[in-house]
N, C-alpha and C. Protein backbone atom coordinates (compact mmCIF):
# COMPACT_ATOMS: atom_id res chain seq x y z
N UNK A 1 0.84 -1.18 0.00
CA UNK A 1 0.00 0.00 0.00
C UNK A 1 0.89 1.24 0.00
N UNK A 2 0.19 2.37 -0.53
CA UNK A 2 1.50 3.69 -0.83
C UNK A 2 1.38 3.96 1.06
N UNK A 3 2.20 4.25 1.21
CA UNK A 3 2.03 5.21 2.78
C UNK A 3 1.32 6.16 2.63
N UNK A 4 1.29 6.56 1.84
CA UNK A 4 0.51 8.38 2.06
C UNK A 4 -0.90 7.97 2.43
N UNK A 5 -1.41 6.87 1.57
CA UNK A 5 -2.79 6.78 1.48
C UNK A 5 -3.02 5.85 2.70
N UNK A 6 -2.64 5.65 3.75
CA UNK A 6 -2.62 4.90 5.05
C UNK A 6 -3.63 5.11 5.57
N UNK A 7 -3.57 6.77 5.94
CA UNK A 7 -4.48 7.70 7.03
C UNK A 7 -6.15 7.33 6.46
N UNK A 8 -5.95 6.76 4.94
CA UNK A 8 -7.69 6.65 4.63
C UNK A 8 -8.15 5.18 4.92
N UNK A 9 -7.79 4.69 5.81
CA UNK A 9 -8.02 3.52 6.03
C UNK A 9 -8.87 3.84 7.54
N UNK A 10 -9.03 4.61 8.01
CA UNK A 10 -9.89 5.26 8.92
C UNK A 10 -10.72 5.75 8.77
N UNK A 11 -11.82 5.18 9.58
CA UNK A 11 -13.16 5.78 8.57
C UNK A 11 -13.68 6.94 9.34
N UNK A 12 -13.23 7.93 9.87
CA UNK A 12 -13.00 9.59 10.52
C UNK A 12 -12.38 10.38 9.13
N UNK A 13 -10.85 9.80 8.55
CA UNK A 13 -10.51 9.90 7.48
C UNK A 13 -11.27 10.29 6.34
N UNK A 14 -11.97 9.32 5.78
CA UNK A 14 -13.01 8.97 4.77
C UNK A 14 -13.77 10.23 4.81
N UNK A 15 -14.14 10.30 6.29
CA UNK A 15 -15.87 10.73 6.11
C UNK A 15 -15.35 12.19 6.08
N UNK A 16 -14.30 12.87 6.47
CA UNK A 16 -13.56 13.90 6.49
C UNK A 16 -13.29 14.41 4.77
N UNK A 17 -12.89 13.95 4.17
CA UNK A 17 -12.54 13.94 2.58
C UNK A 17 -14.14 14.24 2.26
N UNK A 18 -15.09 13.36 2.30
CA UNK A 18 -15.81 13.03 1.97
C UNK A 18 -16.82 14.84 1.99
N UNK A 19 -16.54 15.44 3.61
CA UNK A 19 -16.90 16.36 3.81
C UNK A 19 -15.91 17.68 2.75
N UNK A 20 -14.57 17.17 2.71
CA UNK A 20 -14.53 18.70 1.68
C UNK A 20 -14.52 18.02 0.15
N UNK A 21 -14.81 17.38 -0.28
CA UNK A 21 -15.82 16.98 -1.64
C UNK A 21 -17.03 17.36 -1.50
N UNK A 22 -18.17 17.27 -0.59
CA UNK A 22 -19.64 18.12 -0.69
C UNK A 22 -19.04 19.50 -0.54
N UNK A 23 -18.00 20.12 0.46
CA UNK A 23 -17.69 21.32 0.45
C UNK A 23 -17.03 21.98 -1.02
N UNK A 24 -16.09 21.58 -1.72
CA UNK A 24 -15.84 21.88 -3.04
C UNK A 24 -17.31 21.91 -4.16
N UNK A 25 -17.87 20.84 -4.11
CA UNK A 25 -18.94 21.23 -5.09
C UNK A 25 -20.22 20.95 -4.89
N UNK A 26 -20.75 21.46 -3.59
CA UNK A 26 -21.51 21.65 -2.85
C UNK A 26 -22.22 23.07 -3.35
N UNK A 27 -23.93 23.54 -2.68
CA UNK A 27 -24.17 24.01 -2.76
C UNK A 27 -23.16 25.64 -2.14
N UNK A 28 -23.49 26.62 -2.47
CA UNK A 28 -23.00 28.17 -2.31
C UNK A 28 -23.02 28.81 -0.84
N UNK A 29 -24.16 28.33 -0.01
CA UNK A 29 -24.01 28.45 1.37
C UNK A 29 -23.42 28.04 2.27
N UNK A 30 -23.29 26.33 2.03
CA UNK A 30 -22.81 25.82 3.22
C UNK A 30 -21.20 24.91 3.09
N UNK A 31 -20.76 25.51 1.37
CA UNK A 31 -19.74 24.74 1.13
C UNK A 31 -18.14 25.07 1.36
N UNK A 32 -18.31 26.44 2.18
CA UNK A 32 -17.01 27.05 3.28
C UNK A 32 -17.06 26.07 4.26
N UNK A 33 -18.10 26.16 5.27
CA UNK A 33 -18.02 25.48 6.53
C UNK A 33 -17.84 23.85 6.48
N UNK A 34 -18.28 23.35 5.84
CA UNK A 34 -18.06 21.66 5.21
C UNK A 34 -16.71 21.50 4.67
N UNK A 35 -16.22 22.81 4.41
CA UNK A 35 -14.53 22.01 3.53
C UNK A 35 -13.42 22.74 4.43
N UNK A 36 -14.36 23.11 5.76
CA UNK A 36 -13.26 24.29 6.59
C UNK A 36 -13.31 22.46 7.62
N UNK A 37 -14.90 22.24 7.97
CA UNK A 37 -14.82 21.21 9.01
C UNK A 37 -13.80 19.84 8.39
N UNK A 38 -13.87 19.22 7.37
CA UNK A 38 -13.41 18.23 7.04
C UNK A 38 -11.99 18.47 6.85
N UNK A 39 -11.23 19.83 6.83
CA UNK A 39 -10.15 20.11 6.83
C UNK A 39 -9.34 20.05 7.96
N UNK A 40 -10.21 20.38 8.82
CA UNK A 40 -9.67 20.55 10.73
C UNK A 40 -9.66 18.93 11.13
N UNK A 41 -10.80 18.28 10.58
CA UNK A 41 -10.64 16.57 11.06
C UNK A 41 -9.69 16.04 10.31
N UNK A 42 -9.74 16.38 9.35
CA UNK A 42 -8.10 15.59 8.63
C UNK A 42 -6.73 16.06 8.97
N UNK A 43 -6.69 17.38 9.30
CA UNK A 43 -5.55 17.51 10.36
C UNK A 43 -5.04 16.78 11.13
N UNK A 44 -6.45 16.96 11.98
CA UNK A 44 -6.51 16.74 13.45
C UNK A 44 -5.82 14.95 13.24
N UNK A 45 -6.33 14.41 12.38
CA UNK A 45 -6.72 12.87 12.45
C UNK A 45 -5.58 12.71 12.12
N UNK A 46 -4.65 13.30 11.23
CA UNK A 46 -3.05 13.15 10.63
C UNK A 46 -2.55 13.30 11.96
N UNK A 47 -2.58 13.72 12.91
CA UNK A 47 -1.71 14.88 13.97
C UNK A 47 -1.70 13.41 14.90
N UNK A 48 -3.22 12.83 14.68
CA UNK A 48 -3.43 11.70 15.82
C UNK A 48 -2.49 10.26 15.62
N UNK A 49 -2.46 10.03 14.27
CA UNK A 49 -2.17 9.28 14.08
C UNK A 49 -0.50 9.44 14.15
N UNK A 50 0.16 10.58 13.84
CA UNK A 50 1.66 10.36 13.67
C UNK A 50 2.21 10.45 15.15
N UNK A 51 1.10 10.86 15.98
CA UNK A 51 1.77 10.91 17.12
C UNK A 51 1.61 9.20 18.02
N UNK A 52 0.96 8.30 17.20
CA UNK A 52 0.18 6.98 18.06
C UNK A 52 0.96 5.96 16.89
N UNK A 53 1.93 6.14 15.86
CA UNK A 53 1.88 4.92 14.78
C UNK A 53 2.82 4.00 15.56
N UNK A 54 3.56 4.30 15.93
CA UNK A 54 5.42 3.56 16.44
C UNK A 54 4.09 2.64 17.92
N UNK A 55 3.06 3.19 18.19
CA UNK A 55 2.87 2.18 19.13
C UNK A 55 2.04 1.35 18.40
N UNK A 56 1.60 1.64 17.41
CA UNK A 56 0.66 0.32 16.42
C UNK A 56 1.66 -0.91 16.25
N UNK A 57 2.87 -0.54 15.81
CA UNK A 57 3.67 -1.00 15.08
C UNK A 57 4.74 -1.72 15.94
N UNK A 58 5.09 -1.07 17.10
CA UNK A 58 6.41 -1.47 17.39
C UNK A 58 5.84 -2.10 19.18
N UNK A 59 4.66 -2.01 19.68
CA UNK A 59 4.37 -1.80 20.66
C UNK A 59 4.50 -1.33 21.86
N UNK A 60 5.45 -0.46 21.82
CA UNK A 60 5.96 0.43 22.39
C UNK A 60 5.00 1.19 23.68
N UNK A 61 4.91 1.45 24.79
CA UNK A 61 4.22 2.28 25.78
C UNK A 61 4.24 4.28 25.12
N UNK A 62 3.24 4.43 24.93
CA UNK A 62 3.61 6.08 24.26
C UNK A 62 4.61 6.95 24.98
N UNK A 63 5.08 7.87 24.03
CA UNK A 63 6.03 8.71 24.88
C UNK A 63 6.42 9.94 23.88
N UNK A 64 5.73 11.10 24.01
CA UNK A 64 5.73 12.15 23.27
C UNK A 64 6.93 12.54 23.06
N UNK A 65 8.44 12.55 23.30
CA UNK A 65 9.55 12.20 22.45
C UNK A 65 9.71 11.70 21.73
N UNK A 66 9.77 10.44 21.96
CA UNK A 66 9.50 9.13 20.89
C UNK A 66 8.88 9.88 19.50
N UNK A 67 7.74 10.21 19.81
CA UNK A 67 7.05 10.52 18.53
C UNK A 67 7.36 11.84 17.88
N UNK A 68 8.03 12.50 18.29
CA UNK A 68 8.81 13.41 17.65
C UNK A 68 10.02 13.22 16.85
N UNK A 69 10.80 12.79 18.19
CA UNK A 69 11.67 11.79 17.19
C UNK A 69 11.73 11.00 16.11
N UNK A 70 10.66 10.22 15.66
CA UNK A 70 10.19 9.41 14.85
C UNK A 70 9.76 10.11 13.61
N UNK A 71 8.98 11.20 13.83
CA UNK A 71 8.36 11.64 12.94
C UNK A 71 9.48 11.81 11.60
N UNK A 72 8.87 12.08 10.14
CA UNK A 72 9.56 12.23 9.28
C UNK A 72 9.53 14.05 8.97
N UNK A 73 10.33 13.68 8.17
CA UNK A 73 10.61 15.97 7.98
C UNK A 73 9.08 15.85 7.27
N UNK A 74 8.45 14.89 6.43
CA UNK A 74 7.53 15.19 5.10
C UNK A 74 6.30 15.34 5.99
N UNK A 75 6.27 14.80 7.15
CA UNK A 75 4.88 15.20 7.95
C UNK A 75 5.18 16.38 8.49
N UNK A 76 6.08 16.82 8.79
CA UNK A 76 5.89 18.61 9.18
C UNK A 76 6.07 19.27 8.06
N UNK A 77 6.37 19.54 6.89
CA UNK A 77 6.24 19.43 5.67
C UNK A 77 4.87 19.85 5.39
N UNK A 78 4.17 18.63 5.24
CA UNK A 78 3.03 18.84 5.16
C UNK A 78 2.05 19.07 6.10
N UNK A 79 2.45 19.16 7.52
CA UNK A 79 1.17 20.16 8.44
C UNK A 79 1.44 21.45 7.93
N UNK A 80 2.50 22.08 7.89
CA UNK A 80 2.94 23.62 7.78
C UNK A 80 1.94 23.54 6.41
N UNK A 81 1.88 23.23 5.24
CA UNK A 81 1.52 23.63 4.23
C UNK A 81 -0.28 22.86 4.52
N UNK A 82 -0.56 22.20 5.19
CA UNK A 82 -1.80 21.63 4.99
C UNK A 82 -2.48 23.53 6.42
N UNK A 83 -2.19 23.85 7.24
CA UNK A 83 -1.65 24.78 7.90
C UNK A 83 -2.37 25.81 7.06
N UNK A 84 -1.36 26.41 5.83
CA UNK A 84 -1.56 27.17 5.60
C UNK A 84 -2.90 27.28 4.53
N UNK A 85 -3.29 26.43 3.96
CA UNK A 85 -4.35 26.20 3.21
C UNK A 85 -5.90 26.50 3.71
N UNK A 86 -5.57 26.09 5.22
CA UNK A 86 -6.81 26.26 5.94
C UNK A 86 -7.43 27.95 6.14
């Protein structure tokens, strides 16, 4: 499976996308707030997951170093720019 496309294997994920697709071509009123909300949950849900993977994986007890440490440059990378989009 590509890595990138990991995070859609969650169905918070999904339904998040799902929300800024009705928000992109959605009706004229309500299609800011639908592609602002599904933007903040896919953050949010990226943010959750890079900080929880090394214990999926490695079983590890959490430890908010750890997951800093771990992290790759391309996920801060892409919060800063997912960030600025919002």
């Amino acid at each position: 499976m590509v890595t990138g496309l990991i995070i859609l294997e969650n169905p918070i994920a999904i339904s998040a996308v799902i929300l800024i697709f009705f928000g992109v071509f959605g009706k004229k009123e309500i299609c800011n707030i639908l592609s602002l909300c599904g933007s903040v949950i896919l953050i949010f849900n990226e943010i959750i997951y890079s900080l929880f993977w090394y214990v999926m994986t490695r079983k590890e007890p959490f430890n908010f170093s750890n997951s800093i440490s771990y992290a790759k440059s391309g996920f801060y990378i892409g919060l800063i720019i997912s960030f600025k989009f919002l």
